[in-house]
Protein backbone atom coordinates (compact mmCIF):
# COMPACT_ATOMS: atom_id res chain seq x y z
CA UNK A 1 35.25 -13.25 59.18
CA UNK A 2 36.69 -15.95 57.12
CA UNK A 3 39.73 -15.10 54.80
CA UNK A 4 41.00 -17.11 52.35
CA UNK A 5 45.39 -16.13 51.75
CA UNK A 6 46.78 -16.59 48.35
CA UNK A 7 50.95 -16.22 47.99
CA UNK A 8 52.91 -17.84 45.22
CA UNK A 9 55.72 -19.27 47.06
CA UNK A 10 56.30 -20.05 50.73
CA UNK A 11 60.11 -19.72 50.93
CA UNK A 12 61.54 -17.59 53.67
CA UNK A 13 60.99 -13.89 52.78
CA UNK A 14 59.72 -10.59 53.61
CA UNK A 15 55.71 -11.55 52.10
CA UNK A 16 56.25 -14.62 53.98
CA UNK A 17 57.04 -13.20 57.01
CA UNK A 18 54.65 -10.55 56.63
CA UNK A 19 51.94 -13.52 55.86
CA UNK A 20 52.75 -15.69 58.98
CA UNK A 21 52.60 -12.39 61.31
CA UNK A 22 49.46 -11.43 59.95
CA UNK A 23 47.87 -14.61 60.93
CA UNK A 24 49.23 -14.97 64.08
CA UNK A 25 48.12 -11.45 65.03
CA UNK A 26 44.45 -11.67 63.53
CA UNK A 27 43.68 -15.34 64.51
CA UNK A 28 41.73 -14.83 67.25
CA UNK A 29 39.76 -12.86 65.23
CA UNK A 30 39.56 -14.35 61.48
CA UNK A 31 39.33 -17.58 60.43
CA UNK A 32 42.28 -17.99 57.81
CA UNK A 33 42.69 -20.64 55.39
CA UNK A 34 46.14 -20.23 53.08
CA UNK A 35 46.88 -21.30 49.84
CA UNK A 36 50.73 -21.38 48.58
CA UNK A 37 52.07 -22.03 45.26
CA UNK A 38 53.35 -26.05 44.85
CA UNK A 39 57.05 -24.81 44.07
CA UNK A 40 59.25 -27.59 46.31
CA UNK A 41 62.65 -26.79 48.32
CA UNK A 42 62.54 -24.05 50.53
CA UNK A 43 58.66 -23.19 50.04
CA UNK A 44 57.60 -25.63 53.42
CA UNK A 45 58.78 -22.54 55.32
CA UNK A 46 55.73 -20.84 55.37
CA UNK A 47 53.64 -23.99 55.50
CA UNK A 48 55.48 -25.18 58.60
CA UNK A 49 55.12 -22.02 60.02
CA UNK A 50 51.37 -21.51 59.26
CA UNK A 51 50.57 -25.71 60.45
CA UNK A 52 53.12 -24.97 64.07
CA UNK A 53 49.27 -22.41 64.92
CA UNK A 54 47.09 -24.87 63.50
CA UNK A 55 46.29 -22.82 60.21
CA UNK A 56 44.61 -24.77 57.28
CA UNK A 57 47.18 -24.60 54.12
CA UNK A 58 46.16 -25.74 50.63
CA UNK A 59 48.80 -26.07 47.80
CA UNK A 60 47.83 -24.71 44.25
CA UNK A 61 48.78 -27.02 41.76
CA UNK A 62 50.39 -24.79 38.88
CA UNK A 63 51.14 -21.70 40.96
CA UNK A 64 54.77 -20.46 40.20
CA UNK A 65 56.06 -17.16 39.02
CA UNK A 66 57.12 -18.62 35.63
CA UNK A 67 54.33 -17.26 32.72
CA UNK A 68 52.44 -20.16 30.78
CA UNK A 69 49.19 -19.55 29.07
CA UNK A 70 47.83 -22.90 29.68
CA UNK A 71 49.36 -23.96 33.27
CA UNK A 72 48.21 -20.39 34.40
CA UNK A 73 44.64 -20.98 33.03
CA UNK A 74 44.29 -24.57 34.90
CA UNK A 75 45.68 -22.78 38.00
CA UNK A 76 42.92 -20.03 37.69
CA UNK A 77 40.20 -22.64 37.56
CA UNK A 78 41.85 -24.27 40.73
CA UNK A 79 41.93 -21.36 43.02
CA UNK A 80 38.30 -20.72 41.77
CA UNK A 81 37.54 -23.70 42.49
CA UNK A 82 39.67 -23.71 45.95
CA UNK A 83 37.43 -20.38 46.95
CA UNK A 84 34.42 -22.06 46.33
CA UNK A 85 35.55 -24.84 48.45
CA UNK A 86 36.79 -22.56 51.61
CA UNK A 87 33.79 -20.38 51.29
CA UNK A 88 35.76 -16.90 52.33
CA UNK A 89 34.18 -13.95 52.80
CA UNK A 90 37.39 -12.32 51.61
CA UNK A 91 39.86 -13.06 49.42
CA UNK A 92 43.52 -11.28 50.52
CA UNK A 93 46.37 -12.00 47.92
CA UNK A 94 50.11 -11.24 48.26
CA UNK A 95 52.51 -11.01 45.10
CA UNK A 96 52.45 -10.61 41.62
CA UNK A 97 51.18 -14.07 40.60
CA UNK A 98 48.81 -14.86 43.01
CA UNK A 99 47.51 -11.84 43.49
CA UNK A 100 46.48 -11.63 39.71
CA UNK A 101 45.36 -15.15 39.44
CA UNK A 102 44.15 -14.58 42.86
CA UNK A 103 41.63 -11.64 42.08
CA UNK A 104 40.11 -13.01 38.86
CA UNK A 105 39.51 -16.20 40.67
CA UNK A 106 37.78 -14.44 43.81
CA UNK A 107 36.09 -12.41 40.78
CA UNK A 108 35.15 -15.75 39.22
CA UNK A 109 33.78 -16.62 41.98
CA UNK A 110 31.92 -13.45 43.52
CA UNK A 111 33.64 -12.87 46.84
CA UNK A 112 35.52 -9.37 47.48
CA UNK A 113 39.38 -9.41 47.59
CA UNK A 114 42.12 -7.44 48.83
CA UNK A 115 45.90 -7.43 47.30
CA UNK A 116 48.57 -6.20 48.92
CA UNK A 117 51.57 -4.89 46.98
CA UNK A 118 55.03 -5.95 48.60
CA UNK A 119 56.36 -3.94 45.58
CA UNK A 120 54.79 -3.37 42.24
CA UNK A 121 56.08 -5.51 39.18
CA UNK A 122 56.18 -2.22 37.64
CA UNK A 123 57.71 -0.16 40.09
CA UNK A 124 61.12 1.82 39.41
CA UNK A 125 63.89 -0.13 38.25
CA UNK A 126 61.83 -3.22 36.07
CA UNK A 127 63.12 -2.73 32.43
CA UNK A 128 60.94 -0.99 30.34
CA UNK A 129 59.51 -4.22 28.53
CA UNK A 130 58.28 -5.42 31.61
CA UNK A 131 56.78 -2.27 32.62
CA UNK A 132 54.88 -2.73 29.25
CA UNK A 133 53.20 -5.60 30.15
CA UNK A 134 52.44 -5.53 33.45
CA UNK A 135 50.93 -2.21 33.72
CA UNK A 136 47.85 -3.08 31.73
CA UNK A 137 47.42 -6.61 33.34
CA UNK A 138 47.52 -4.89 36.61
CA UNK A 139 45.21 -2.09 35.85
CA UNK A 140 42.70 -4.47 35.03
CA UNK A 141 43.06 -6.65 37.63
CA UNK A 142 42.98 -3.58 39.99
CA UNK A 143 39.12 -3.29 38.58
CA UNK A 144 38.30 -6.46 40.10
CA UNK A 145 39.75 -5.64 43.72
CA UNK A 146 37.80 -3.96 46.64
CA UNK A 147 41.05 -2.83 48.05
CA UNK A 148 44.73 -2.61 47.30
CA UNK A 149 47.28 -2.20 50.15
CA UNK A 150 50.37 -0.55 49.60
CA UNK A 151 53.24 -1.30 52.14
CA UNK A 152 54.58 2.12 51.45
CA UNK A 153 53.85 5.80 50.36
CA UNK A 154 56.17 5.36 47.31
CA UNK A 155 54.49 2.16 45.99
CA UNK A 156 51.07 4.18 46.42
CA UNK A 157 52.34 6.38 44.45
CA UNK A 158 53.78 4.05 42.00
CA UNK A 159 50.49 2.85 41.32
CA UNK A 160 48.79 6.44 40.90
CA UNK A 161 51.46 7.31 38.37
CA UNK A 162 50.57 4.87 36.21
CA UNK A 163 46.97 4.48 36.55
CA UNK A 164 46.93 1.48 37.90
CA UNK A 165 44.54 2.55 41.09
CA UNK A 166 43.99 5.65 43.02
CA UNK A 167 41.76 7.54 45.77
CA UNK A 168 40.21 5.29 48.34
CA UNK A 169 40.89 2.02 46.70
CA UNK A 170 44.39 2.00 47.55
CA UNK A 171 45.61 2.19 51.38
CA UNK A 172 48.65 2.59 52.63
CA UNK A 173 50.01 -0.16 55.41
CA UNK A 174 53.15 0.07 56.20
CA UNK A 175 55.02 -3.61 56.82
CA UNK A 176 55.72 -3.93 60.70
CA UNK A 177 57.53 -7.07 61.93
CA UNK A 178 57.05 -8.49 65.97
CA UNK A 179 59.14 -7.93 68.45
CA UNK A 180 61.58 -10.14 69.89
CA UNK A 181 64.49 -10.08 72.57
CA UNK A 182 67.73 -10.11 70.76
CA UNK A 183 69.33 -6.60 70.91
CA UNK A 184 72.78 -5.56 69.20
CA UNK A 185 75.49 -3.53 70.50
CA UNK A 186 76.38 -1.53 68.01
CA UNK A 187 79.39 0.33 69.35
CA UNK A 188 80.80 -3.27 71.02
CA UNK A 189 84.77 -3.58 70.72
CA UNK A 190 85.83 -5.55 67.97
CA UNK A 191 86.18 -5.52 64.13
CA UNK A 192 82.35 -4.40 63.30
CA UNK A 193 80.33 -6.77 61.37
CA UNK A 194 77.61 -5.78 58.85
CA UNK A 195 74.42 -7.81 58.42
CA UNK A 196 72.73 -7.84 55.15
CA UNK A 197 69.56 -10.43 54.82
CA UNK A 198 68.40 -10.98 51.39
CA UNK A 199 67.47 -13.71 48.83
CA UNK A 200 70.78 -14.13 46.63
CA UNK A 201 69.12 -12.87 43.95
CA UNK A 202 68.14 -9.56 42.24
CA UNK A 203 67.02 -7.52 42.50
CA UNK A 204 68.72 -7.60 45.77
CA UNK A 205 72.40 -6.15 45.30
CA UNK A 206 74.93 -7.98 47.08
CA UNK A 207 77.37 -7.70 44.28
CA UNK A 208 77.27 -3.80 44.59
CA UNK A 209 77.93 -3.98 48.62
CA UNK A 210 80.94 -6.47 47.96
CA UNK A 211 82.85 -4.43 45.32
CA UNK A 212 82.35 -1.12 47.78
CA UNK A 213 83.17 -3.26 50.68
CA UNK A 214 86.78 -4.41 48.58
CA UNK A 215 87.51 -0.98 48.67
CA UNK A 216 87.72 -0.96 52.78
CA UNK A 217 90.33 -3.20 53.19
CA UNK A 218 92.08 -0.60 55.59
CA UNK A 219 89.30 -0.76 57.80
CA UNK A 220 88.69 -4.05 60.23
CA UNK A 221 85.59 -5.40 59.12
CA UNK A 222 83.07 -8.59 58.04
CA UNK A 223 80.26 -9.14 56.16
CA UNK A 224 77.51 -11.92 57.40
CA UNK A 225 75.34 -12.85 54.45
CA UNK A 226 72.28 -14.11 55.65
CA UNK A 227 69.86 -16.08 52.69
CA UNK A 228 70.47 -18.42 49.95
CA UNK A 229 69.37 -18.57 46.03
CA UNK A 230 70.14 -19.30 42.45
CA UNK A 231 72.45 -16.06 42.81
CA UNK A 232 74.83 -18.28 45.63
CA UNK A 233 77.28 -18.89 43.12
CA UNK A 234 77.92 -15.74 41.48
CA UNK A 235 78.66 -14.31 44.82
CA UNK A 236 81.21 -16.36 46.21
CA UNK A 237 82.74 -16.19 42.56
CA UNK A 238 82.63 -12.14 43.20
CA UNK A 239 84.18 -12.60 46.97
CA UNK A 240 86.89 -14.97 45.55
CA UNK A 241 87.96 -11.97 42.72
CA UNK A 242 87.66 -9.40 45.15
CA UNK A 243 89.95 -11.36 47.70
CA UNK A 244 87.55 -10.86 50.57
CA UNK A 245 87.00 -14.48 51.26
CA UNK A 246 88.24 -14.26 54.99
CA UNK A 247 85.85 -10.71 55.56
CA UNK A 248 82.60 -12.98 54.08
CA UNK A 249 80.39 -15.06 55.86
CA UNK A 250 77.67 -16.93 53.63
CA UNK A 251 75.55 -18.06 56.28
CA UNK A 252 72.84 -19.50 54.33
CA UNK A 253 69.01 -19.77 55.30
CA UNK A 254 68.70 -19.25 59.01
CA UNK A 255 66.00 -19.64 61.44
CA UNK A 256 67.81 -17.32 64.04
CA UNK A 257 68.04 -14.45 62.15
CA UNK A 258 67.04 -12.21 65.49
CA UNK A 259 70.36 -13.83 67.10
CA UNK A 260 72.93 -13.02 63.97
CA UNK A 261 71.35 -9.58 63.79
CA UNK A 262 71.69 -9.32 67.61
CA UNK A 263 75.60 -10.10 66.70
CA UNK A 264 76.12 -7.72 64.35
CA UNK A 265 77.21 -3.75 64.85
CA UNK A 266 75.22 -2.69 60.87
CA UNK A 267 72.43 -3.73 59.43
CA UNK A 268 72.68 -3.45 55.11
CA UNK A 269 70.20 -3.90 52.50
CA UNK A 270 71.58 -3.18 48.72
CA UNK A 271 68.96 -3.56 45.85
CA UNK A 272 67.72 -2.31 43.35
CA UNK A 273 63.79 -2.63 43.93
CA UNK A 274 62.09 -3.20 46.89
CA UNK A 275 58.73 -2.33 48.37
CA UNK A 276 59.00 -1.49 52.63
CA UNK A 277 61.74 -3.95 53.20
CA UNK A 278 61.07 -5.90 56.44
CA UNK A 279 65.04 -6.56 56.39
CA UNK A 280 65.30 -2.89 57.25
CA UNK A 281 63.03 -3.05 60.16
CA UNK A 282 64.75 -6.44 61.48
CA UNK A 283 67.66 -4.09 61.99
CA UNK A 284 65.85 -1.20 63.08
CA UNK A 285 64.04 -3.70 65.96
CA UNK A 286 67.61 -4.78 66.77
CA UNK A 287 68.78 -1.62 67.28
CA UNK A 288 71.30 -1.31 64.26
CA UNK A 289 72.19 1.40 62.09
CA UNK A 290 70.98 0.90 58.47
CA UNK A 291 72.83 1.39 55.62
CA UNK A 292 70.44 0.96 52.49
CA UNK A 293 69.34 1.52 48.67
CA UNK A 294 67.28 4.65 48.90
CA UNK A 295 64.64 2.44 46.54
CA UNK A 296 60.99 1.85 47.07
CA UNK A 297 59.75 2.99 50.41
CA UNK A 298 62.73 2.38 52.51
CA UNK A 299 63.24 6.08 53.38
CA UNK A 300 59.85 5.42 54.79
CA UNK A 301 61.55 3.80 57.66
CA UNK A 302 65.31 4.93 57.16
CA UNK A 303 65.73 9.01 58.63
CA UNK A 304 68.99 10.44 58.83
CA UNK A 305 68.53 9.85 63.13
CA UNK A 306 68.67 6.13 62.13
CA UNK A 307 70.73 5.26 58.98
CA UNK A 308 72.17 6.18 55.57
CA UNK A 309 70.51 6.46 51.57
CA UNK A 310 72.45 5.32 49.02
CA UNK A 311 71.28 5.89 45.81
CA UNK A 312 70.61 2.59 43.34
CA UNK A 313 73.80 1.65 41.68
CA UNK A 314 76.59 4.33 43.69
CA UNK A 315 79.27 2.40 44.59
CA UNK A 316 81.66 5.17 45.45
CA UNK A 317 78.59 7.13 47.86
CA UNK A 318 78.14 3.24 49.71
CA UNK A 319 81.85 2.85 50.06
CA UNK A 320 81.16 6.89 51.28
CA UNK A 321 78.80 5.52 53.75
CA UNK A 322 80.23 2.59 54.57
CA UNK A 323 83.32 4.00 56.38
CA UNK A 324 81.68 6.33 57.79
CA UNK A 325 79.33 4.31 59.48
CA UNK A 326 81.90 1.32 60.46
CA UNK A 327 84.70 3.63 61.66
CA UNK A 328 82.46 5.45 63.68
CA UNK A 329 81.52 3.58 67.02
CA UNK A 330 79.53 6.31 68.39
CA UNK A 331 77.72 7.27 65.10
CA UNK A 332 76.58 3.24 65.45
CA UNK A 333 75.08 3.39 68.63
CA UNK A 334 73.15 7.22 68.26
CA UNK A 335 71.70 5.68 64.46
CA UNK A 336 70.92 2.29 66.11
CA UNK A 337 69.09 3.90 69.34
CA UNK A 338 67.11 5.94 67.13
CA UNK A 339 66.27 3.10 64.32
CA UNK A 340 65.01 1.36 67.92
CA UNK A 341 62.91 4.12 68.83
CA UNK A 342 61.69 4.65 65.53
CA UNK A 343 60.77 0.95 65.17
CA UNK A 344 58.42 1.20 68.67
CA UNK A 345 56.44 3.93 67.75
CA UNK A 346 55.72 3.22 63.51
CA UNK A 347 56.67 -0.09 62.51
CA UNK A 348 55.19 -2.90 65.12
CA UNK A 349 53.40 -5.88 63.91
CA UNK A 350 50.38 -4.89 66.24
CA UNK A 351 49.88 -1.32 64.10
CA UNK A 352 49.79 -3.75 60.77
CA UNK A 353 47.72 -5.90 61.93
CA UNK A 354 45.23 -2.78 63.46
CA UNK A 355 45.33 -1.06 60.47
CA UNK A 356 44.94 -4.32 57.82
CA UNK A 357 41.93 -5.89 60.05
CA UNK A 358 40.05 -2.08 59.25
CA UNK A 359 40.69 -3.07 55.41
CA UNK A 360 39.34 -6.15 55.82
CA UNK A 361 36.25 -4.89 57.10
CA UNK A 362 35.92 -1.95 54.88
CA UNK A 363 36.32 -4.50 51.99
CA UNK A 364 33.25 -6.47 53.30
CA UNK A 365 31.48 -3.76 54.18
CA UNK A 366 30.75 -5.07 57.86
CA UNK A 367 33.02 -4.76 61.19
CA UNK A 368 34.80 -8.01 61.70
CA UNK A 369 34.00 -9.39 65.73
């Protein structure tokens, strides 16, 4: 089977991620050719990453997040014209702008395609006005698609409640990440350290984690930050007011994001939206305790054996679980060897990859060999 990718940006991040392990796990069995937005900076990550296995990448003049009527309808004709180039017998897209310029392209020209929704651009927590116009784009664009994979129950059921798609055409794949090595020690000696790994930007919520953290200052702790974006700024403005600036690491974009995990004794994720987080599952893999927004699907993976919910926006019920969790050595270790567990039996890369490849060949109608 030959499968033509679409993604709108190849910066490090969870679709990214998700992309590059997809690949690598279904190689030997599809032929994949990817196509990445032309955004510059930080977008080589996934193109590096895809060219390291010897995957074929194309980049799509005009493919960015930003809307523009005109740049948006050259792009369309491109990625027709890219799929009748490539010659796919499946079209898989992955976020909001490719996978709507995506789909009418594959539709344009008359190959099936799949989307899979990392988290809906209507899902809980968009404003209102943005709800309001993506709904109906979506809806129609769901017409167009053979299948839709959801990473989680919760965006499956996003898209039911507003009639976006429903019954068979939607199928639920949970995100799974591959294993690696690098374990923590959760209950280790020493002031604990909380990971959080996240694009500074929203709807990721570091500033909510930093003002409940400035309310621990009794407690030994630190904070590694692990990411970069146009949000960089605001932050360290927020760590400087707060006084924290000797708790905070801002580690940047890292490569060994296994090892600082492996370091750390709590793994965070604060935000306000989110679809099945792989940052949750990073931790879970490195045997952490979670501490995260009880948004999107993420009590899909986080139990009250393995972490804590915090509800979007409670600063007082983080700072809650925040000292429980890091004054608690043994609490650390009993969430973290359960999040382990937990990870091995539902969340591997090899039960994604299973469970996409029998979308794939639903979508085509034939059993991939």
């Amino acid at each position: 089977m030959k499968v033509l990718v679409l993604i709108t940006r190849g910066e490090p991040g969870g679709a990214q991620v998700h992309v590059l392990d997809l690949v690598r796990g279904l190689r030997d069995r599809v032929d994949f050719h990817v196509g990445i937005g032309d955004t510059a900076g930080d977008d080589e990550f996934l193109a590096r990453g895809l060219g390291a296995i010897g995957v074929p990448v194309s980049i799509v003049a005009g493919l960015h997040r930003s809307i523009s009527p005109m740049t948006d309808l050259r792009t369309l004709l491109g990625l027709r014209d890219l799929v009748r180039r490539v010659k796919p017998d499946l079209v898989h897209t992955h976020s909001t702008k490719a996978g709507l310029l995506g789909r009418w392209a594959a539709a344009l020209a008359g190959v099936p395609a799949v989307h899979t929704a990392h988290s809906w651009s209507f899902s809980d927590g968009v404003s209102s006005s943005r709800r309001a116009l993506a709904v109906p784009v979506e809806a129609v664009t769901a017409r167009l698609t053979r299948r839709i994979i959801a990473v989680s129950d919760a965006d499956r059921e996003v898209a039911e409640r507003w009639h976006v798609a429903r019954g068979e055409r939607v199928t639920v794949v949970h995100n799974g990440v591959a294993d690696v090595p690098e374990r923590a020690e959760p209950d280790a000696a020493g002031p604990p350290t909380l990971a959080m790994v996240a694009r500074l930007a929203p709807p990721k919520d570091h500033a909510l984690l930093l003002h409940a953290l400035g309310g621990l200052k009794d407690l030994p702790w630190r904070v590694a930050l692990v990411g970069d974006g146009p949000g960089r700024a605001t932050i360290e403005a927020t760590v400087a007011r707060l006084g924290i600036a000797d708790r905070v690491d801002l580690l940047g974009l890292r490569r060994d994001v296994p090892a600082v995990l492996a370091r750390a004794h709590v793994g965070a994720l604060i935000s306000r939206q989110e679809g099945f987080p792989l940052a949750v599952l990073e931790a879970m893999r490195a045997g952490l305790p979670v501490i995260a927004s009880d948004v999107g699907g993420a009590r899909e993976a986080v139990t009250a054996e393995t972490g804590l919910l915090v509800a979007r926006d409670d600063e007082a019920g983080l700072r809650d679980a925040l000292r429980r969790v890091l004054s608690t050595p043994a609490l650390r270790r009993s969430l973290g060897d359960a999040g382990r567990r937990r990870y091995e039996e539902r969340f591997t890369a090899a039960a994604m990859i299973t469970r996409t490849l029998d979308v794939y060949a639903k979508a085509v109608g034939a059993v991939a060999r």
